[in-house]
PDB file of N, CA and C in Angstrom:
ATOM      1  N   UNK A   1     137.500 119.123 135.215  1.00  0.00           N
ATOM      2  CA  UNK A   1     136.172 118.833 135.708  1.00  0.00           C
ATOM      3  C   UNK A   1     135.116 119.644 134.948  1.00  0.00           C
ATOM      4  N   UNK A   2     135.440 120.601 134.482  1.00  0.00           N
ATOM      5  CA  UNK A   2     134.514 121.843 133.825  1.00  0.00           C
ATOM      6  C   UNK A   2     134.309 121.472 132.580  1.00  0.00           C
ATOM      7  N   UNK A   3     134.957 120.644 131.976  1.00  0.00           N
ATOM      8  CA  UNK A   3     135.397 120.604 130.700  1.00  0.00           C
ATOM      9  C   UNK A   3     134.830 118.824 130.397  1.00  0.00           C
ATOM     10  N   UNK A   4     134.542 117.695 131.125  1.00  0.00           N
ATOM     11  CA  UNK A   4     134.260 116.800 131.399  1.00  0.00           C
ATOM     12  C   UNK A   4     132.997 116.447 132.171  1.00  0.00           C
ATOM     13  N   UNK A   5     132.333 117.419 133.188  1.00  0.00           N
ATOM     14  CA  UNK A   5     131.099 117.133 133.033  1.00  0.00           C
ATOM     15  C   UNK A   5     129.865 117.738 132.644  1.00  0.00           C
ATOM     16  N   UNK A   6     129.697 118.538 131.499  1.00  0.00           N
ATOM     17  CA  UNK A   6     128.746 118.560 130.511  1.00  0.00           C
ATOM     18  C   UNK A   6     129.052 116.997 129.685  1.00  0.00           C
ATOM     19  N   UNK A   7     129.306 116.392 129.518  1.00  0.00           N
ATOM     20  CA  UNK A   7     129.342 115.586 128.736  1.00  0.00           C
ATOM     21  C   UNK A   7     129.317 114.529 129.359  1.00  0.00           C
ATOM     22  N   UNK A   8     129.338 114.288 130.637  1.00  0.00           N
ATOM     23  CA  UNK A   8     128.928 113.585 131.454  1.00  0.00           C
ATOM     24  C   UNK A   8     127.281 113.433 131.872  1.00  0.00           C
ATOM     25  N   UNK A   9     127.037 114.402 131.502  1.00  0.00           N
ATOM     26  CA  UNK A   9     125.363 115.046 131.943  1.00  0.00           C
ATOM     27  C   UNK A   9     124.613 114.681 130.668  1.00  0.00           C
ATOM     28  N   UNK A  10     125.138 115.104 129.737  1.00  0.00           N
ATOM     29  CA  UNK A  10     124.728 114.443 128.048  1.00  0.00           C
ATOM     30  C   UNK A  10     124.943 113.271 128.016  1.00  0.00           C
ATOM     31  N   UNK A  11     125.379 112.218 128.697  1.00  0.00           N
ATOM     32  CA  UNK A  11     125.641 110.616 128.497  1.00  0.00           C
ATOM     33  C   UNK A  11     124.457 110.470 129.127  1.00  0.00           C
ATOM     34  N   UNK A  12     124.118 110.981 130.454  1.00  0.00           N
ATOM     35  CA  UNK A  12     123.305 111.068 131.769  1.00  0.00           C
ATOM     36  C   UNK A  12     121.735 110.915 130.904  1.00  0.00           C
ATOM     37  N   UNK A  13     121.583 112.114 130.513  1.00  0.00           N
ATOM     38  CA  UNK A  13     119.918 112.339 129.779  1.00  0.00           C
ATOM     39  C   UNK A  13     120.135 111.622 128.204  1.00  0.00           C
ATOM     40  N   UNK A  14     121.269 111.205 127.768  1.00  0.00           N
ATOM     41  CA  UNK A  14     120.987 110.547 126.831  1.00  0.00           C
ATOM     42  C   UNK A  14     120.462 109.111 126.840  1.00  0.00           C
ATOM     43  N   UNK A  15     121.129 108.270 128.514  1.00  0.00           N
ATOM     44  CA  UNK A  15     120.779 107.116 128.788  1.00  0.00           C
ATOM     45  C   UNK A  15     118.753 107.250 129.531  1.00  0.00           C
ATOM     46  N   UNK A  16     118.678 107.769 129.888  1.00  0.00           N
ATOM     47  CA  UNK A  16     117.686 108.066 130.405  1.00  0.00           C
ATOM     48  C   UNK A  16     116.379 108.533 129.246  1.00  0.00           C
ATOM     49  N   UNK A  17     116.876 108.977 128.197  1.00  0.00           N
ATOM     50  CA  UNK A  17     115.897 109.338 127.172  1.00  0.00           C
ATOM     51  C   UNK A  17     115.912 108.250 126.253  1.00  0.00           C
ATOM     52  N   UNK A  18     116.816 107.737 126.146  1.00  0.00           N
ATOM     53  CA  UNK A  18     116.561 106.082 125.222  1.00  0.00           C
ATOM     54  C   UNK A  18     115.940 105.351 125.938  1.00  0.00           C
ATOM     55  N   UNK A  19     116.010 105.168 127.129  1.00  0.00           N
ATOM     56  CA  UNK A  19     115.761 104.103 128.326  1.00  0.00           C
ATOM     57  C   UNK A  19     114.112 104.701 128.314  1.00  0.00           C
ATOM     58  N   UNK A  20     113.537 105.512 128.189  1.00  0.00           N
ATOM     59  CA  UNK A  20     112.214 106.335 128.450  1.00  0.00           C
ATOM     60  C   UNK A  20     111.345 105.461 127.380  1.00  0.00           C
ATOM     61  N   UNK A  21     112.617 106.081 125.983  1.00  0.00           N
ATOM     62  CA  UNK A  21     111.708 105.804 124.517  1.00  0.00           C
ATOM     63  C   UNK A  21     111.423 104.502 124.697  1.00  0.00           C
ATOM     64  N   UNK A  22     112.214 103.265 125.038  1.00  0.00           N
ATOM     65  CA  UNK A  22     112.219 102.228 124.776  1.00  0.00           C
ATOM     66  C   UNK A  22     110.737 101.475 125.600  1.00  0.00           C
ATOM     67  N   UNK A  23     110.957 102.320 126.576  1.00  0.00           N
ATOM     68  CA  UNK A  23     109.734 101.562 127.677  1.00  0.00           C
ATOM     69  C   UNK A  23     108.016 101.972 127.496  1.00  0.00           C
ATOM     70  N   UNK A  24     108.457 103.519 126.490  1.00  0.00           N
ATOM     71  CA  UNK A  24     106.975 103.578 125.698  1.00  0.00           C
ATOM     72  C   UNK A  24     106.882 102.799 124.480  1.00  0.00           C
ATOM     73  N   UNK A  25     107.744 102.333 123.655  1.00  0.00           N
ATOM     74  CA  UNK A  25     107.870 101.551 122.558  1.00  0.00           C
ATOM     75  C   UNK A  25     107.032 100.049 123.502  1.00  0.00           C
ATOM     76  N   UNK A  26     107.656  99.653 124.491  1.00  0.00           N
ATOM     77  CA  UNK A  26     107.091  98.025 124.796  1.00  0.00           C
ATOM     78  C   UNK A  26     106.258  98.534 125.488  1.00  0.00           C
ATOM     79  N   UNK A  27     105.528  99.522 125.889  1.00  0.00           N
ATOM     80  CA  UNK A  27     103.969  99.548 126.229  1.00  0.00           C
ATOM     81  C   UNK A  27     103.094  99.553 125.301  1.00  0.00           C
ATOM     82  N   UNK A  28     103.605 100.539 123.693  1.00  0.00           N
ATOM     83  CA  UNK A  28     103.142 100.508 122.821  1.00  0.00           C
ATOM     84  C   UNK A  28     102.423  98.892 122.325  1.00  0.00           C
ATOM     85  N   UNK A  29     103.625  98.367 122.274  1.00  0.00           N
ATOM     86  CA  UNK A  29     103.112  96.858 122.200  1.00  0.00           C
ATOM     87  C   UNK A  29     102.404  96.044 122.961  1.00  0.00           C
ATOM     88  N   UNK A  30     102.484  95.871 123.721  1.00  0.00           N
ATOM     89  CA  UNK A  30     101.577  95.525 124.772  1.00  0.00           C
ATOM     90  C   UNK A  30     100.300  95.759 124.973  1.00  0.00           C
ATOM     91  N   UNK A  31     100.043  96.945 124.335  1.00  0.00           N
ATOM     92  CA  UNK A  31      98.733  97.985 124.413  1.00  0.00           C
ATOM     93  C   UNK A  31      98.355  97.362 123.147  1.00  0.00           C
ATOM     94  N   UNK A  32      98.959  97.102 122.050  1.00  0.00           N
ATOM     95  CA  UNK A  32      98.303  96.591 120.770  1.00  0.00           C
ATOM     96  C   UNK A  32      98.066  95.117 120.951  1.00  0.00           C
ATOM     97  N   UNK A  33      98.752  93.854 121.751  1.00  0.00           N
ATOM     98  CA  UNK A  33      98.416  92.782 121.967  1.00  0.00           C
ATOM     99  C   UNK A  33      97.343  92.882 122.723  1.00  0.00           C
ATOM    100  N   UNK A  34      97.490  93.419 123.546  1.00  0.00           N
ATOM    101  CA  UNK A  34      95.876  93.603 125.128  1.00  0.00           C
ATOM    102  C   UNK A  34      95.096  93.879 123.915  1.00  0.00           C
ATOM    103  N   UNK A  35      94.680  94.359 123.042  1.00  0.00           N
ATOM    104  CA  UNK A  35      94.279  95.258 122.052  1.00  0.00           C
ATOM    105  C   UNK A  35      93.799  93.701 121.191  1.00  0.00           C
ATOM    106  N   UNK A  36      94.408  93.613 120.256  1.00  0.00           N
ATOM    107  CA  UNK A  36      93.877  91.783 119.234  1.00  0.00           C
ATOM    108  C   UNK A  36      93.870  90.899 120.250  1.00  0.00           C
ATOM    109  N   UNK A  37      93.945  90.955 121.711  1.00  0.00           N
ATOM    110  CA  UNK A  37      93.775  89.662 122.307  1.00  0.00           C
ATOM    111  C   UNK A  37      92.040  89.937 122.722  1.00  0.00           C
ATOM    112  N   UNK A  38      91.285  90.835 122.622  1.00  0.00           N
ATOM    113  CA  UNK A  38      90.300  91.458 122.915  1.00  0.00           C
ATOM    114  C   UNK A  38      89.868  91.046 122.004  1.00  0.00           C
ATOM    115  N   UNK A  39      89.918  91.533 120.676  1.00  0.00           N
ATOM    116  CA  UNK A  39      89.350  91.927 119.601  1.00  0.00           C
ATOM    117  C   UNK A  39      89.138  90.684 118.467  1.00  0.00           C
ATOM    118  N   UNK A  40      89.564  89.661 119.346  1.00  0.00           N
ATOM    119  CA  UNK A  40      89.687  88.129 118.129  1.00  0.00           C
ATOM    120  C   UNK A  40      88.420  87.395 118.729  1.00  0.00           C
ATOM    121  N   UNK A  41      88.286  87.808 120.239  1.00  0.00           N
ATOM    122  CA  UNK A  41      86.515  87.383 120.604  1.00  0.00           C
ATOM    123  C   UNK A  41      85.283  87.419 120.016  1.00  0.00           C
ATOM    124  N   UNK A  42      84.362  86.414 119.539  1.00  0.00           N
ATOM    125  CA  UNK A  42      83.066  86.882 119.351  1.00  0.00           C
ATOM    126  C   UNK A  42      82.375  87.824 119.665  1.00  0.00           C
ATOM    127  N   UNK A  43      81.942  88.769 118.565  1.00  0.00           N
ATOM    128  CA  UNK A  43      80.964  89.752 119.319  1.00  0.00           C
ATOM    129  C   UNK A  43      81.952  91.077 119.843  1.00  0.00           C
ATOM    130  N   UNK A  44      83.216  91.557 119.636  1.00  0.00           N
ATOM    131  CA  UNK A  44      83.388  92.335 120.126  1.00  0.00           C
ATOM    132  C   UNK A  44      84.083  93.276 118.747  1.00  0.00           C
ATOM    133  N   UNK A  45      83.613  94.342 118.709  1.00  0.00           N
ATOM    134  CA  UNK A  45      84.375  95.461 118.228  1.00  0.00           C
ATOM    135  C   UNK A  45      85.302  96.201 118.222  1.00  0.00           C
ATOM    136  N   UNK A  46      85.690  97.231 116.907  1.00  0.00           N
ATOM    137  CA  UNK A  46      86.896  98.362 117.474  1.00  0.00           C
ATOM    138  C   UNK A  46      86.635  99.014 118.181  1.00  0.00           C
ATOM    139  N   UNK A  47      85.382  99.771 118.770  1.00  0.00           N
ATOM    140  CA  UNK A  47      85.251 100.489 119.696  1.00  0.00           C
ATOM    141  C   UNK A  47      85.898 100.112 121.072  1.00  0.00           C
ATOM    142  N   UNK A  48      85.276  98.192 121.266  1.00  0.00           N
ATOM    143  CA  UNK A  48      85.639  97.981 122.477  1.00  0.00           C
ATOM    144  C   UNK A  48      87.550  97.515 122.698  1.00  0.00           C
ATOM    145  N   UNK A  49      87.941  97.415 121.339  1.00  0.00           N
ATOM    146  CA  UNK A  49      89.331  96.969 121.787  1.00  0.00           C
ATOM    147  C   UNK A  49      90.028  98.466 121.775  1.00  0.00           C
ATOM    148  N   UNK A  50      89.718  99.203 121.121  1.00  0.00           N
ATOM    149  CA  UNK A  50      90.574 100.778 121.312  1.00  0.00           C
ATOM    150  C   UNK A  50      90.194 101.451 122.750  1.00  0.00           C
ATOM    151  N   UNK A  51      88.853 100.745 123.364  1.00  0.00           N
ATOM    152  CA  UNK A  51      88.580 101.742 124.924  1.00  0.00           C
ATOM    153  C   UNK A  51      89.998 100.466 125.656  1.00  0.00           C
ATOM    154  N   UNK A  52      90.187  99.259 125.157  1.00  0.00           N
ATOM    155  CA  UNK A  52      90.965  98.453 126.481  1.00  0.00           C
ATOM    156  C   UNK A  52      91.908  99.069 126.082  1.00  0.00           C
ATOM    157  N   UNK A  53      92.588  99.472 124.553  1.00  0.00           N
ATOM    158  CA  UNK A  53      93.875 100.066 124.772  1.00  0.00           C
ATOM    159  C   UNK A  53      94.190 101.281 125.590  1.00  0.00           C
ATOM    160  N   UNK A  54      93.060 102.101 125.122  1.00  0.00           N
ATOM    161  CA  UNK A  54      93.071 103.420 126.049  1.00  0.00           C
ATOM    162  C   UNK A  54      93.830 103.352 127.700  1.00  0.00           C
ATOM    163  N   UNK A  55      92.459 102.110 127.892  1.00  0.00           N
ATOM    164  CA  UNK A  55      92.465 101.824 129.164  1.00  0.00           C
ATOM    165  C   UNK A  55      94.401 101.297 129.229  1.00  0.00           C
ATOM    166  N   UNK A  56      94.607 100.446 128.819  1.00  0.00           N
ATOM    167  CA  UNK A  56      96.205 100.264 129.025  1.00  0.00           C
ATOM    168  C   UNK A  56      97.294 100.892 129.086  1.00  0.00           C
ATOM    169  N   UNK A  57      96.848 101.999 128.114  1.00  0.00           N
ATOM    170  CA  UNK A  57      97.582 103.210 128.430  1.00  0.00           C
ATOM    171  C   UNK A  57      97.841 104.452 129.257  1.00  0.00           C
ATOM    172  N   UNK A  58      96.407 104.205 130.333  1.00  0.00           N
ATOM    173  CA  UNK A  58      96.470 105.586 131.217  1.00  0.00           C
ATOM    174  C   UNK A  58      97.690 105.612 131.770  1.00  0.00           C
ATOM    175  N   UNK A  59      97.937 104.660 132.461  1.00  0.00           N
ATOM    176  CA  UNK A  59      99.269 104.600 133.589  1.00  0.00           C
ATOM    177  C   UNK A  59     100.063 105.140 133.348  1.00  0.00           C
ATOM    178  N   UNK A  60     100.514 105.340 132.018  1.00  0.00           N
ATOM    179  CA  UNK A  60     102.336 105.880 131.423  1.00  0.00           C
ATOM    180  C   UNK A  60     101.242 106.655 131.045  1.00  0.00           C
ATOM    181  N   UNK A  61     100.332 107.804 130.995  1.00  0.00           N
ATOM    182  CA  UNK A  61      99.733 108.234 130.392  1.00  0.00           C
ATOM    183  C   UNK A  61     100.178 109.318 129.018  1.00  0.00           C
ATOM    184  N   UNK A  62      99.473 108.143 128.349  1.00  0.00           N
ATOM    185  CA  UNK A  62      99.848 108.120 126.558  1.00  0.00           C
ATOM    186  C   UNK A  62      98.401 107.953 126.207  1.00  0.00           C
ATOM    187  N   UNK A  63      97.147 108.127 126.621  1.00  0.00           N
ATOM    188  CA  UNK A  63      96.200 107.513 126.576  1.00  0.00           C
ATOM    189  C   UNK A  63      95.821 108.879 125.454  1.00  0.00           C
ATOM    190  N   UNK A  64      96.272 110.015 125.683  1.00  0.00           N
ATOM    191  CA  UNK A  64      95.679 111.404 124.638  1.00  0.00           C
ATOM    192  C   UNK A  64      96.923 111.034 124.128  1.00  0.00           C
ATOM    193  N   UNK A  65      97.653 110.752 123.660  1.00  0.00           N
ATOM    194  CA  UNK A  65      98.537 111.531 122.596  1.00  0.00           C
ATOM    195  C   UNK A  65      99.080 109.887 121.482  1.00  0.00           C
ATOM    196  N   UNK A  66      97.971 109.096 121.707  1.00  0.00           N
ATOM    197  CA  UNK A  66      98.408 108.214 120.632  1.00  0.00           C
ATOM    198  C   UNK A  66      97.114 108.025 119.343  1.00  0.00           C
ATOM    199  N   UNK A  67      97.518 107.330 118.234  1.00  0.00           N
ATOM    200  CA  UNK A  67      96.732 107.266 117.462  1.00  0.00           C
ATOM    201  C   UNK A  67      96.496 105.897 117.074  1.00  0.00           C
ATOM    202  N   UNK A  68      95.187 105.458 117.532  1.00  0.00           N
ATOM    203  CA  UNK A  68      95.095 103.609 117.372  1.00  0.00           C
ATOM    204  C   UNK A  68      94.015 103.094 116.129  1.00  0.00           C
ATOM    205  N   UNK A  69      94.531 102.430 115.130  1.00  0.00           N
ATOM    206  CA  UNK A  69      93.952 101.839 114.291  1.00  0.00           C
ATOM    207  C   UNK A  69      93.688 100.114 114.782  1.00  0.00           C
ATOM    208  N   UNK A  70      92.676 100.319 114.494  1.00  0.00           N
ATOM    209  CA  UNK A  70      92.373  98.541 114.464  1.00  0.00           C
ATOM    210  C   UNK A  70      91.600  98.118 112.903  1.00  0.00           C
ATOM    211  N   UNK A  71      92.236  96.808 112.682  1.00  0.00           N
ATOM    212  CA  UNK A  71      91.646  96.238 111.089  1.00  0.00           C
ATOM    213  C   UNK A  71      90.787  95.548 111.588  1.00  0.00           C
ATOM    214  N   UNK A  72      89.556  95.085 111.681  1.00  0.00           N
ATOM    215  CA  UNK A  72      88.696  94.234 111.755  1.00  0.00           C
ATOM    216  C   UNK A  72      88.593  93.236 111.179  1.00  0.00           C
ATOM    217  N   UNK A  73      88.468  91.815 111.346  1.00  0.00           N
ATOM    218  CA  UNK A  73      88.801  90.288 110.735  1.00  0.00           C
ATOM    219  C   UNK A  73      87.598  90.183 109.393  1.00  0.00           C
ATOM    220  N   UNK A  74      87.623  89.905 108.803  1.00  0.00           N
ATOM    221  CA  UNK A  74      86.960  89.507 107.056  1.00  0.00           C
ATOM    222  C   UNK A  74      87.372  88.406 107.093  1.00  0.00           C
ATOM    223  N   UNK A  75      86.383  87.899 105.832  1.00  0.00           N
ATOM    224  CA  UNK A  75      86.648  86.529 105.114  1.00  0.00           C
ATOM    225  C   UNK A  75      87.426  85.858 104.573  1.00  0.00           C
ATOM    226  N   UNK A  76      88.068  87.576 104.065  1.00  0.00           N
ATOM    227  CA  UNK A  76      89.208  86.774 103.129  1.00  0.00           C
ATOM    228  C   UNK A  76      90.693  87.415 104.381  1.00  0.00           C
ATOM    229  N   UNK A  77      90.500  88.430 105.008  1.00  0.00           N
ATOM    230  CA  UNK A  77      91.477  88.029 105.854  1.00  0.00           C
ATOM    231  C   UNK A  77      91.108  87.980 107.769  1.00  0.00           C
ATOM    232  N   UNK A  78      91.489  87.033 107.498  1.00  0.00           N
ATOM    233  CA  UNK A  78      90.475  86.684 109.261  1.00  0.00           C
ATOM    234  C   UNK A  78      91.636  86.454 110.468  1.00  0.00           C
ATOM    235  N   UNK A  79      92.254  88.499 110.376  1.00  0.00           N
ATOM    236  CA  UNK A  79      93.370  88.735 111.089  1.00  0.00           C
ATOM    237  C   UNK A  79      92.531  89.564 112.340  1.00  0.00           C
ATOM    238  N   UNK A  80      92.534  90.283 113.350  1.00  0.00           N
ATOM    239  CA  UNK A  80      92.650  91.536 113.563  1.00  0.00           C
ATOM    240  C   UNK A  80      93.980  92.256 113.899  1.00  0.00           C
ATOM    241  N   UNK A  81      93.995  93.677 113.253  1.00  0.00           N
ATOM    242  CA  UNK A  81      95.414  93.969 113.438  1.00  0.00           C
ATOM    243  C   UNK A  81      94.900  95.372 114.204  1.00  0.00           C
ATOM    244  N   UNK A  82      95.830  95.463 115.057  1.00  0.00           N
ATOM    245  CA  UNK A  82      95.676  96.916 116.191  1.00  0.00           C
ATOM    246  C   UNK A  82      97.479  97.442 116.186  1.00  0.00           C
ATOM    247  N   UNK A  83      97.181  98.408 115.365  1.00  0.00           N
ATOM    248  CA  UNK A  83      98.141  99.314 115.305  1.00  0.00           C
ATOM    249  C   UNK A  83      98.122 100.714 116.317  1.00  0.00           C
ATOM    250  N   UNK A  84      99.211 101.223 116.781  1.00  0.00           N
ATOM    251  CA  UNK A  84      99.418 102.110 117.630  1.00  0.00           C
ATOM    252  C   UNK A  84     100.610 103.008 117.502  1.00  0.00           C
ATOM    253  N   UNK A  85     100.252 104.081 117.346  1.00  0.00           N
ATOM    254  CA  UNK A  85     101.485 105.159 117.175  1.00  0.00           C
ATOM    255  C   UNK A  85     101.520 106.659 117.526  1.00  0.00           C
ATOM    256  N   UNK A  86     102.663 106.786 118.131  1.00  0.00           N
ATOM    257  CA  UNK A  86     102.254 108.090 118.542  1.00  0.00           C
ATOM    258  C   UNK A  86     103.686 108.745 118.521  1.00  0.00           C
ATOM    259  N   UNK A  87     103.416 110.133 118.238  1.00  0.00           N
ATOM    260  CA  UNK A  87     105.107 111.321 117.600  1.00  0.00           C
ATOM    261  C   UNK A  87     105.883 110.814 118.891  1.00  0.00           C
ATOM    262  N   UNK A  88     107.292 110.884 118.200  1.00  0.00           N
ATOM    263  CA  UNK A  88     108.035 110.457 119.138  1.00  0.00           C
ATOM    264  C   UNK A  88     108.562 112.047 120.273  1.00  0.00           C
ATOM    265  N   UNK A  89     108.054 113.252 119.387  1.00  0.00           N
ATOM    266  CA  UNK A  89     108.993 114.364 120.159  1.00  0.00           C
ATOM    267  C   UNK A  89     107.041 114.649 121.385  1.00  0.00           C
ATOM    268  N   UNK A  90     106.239 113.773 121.259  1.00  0.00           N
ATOM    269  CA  UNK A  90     105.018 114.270 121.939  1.00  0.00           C
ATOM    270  C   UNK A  90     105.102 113.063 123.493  1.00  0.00           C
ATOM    271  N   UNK A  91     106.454 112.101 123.172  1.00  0.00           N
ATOM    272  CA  UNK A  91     106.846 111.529 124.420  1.00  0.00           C
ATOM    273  C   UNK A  91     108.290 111.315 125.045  1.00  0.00           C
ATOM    274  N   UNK A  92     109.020 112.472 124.504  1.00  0.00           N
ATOM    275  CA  UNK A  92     110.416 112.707 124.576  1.00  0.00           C
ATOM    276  C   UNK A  92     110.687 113.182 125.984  1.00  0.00           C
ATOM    277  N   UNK A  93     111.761 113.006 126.781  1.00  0.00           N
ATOM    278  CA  UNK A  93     111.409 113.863 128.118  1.00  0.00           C
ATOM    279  C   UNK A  93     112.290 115.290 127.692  1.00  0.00           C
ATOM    280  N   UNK A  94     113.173 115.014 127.045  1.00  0.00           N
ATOM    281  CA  UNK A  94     114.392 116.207 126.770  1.00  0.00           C
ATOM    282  C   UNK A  94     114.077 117.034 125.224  1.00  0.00           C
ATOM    283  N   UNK A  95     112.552 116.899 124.529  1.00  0.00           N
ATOM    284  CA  UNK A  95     112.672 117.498 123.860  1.00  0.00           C
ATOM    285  C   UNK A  95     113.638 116.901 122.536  1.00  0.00           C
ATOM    286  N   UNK A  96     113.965 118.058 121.595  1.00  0.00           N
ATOM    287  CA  UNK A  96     114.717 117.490 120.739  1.00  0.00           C
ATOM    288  C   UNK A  96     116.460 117.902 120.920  1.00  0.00           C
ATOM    289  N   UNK A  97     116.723 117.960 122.484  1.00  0.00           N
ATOM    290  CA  UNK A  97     117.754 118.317 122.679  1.00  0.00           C
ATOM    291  C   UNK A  97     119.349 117.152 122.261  1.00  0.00           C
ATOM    292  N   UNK A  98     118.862 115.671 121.733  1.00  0.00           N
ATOM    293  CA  UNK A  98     119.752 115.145 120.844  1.00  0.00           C
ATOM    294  C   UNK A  98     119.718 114.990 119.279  1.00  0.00           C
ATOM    295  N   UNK A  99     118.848 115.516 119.320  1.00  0.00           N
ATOM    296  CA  UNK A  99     118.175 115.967 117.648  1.00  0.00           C
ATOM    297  C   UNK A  99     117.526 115.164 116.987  1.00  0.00           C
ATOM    298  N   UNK A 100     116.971 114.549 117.872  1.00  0.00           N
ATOM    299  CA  UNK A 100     116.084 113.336 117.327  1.00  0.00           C
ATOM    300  C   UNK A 100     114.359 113.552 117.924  1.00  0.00           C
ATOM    301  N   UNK A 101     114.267 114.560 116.347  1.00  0.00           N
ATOM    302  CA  UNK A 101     113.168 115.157 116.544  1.00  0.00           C
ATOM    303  C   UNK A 101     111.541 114.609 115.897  1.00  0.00           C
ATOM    304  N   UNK A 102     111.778 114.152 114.708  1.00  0.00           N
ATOM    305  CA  UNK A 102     110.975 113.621 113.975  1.00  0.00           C
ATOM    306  C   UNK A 102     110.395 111.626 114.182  1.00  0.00           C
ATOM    307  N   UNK A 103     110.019 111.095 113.608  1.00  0.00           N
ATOM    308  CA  UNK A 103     109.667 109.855 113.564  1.00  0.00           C
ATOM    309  C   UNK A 103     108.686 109.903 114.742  1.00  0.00           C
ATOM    310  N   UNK A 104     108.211 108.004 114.780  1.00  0.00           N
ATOM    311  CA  UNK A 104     106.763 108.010 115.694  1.00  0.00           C
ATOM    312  C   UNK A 104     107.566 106.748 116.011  1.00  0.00           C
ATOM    313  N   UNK A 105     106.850 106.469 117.302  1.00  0.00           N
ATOM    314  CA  UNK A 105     107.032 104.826 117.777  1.00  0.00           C
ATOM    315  C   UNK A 105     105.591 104.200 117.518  1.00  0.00           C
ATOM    316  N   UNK A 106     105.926 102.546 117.398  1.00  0.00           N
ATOM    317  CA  UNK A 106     104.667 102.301 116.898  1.00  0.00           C
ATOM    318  C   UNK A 106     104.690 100.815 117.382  1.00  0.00           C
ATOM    319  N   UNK A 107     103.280 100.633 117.753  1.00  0.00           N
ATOM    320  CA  UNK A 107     102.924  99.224 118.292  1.00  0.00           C
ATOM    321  C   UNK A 107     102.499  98.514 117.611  1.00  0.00           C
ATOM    322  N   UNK A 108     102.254  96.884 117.015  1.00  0.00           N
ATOM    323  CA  UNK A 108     101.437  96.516 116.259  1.00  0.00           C
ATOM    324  C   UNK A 108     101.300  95.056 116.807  1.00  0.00           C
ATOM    325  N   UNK A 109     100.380  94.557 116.423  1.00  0.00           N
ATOM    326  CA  UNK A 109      99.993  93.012 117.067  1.00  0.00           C
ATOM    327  C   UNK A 109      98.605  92.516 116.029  1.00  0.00           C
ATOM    328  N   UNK A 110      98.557  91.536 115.562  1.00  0.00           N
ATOM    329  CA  UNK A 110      97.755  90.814 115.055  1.00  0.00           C
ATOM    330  C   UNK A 110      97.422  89.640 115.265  1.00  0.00           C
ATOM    331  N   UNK A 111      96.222  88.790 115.368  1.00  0.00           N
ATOM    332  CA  UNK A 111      95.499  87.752 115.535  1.00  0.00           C
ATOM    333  C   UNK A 111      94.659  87.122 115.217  1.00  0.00           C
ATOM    334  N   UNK A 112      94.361  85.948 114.890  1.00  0.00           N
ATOM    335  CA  UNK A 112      93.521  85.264 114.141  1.00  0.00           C
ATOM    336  C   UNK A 112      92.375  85.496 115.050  1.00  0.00           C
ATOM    337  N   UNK A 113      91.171  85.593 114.167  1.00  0.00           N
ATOM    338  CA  UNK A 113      89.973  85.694 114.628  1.00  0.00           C
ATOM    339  C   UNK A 113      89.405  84.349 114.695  1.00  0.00           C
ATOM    340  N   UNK A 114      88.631  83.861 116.488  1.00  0.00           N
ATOM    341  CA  UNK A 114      87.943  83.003 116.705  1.00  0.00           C
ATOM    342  C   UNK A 114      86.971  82.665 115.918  1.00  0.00           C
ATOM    343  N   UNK A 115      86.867  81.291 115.470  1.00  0.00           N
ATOM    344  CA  UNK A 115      85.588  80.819 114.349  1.00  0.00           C
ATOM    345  C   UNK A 115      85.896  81.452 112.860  1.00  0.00           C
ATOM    346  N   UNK A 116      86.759  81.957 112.676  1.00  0.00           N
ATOM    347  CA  UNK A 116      86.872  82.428 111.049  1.00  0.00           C
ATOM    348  C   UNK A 116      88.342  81.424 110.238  1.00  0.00           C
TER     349      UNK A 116
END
């Protein structure tokens, strides 16, 4: 028993820390679609699609610790793209206690801009 559950406890926070990452990864996304589904409207800016992401993000609050780019639609490319990323050890619950310390998760979503 001594010898079997530490490693039982490491399966434990290992399922639970993938299961974490994964569910900020599909907010990530989500936050970048809410994000170009905003931002393909007439008349609206990056300012206003990075405050809805913000806004999408309080709940899991990730709202300080991500970094959101948005491309704005042009002529010659009449996309908007809202990118989102943020360190993966700044939403880890266990730290880098499986050693997966480095890399970022990242959201991205793009959309054709209305009338272009």
């Amino acid at each position: 028993m001594a010898v079997v559950s530490p490693l039982l406890f490491a399966m434990l926070f290992g399922i639970i820390e993938f299961g974490w990452l994964f569910s900020v990864q599909n907010t990530l996304v989500n936050a970048a679609r809410e994000g170009a589904r905003l931002g393909i409207l007439q008349g609206v800016g990056s300012d206003e699609v990075e405050a809805r992401v913000v806004q999408y993000l309080q709940p899991m609050n990730l709202d300080n610790k991500v970094t959101i780019n948005v491309t704005e639609a042009t002529a010659d490319d009449p996309f908007v793209t809202v990118v989102i990323t943020v360190p993966r050890e700044d939403v880890s619950l266990v730290g880098g206690f499986f050693g997966f310390v480095g890399g970022t998760l990242e959201g991205r979503a793009s959309m054709r801009k209305e009338g272009m």
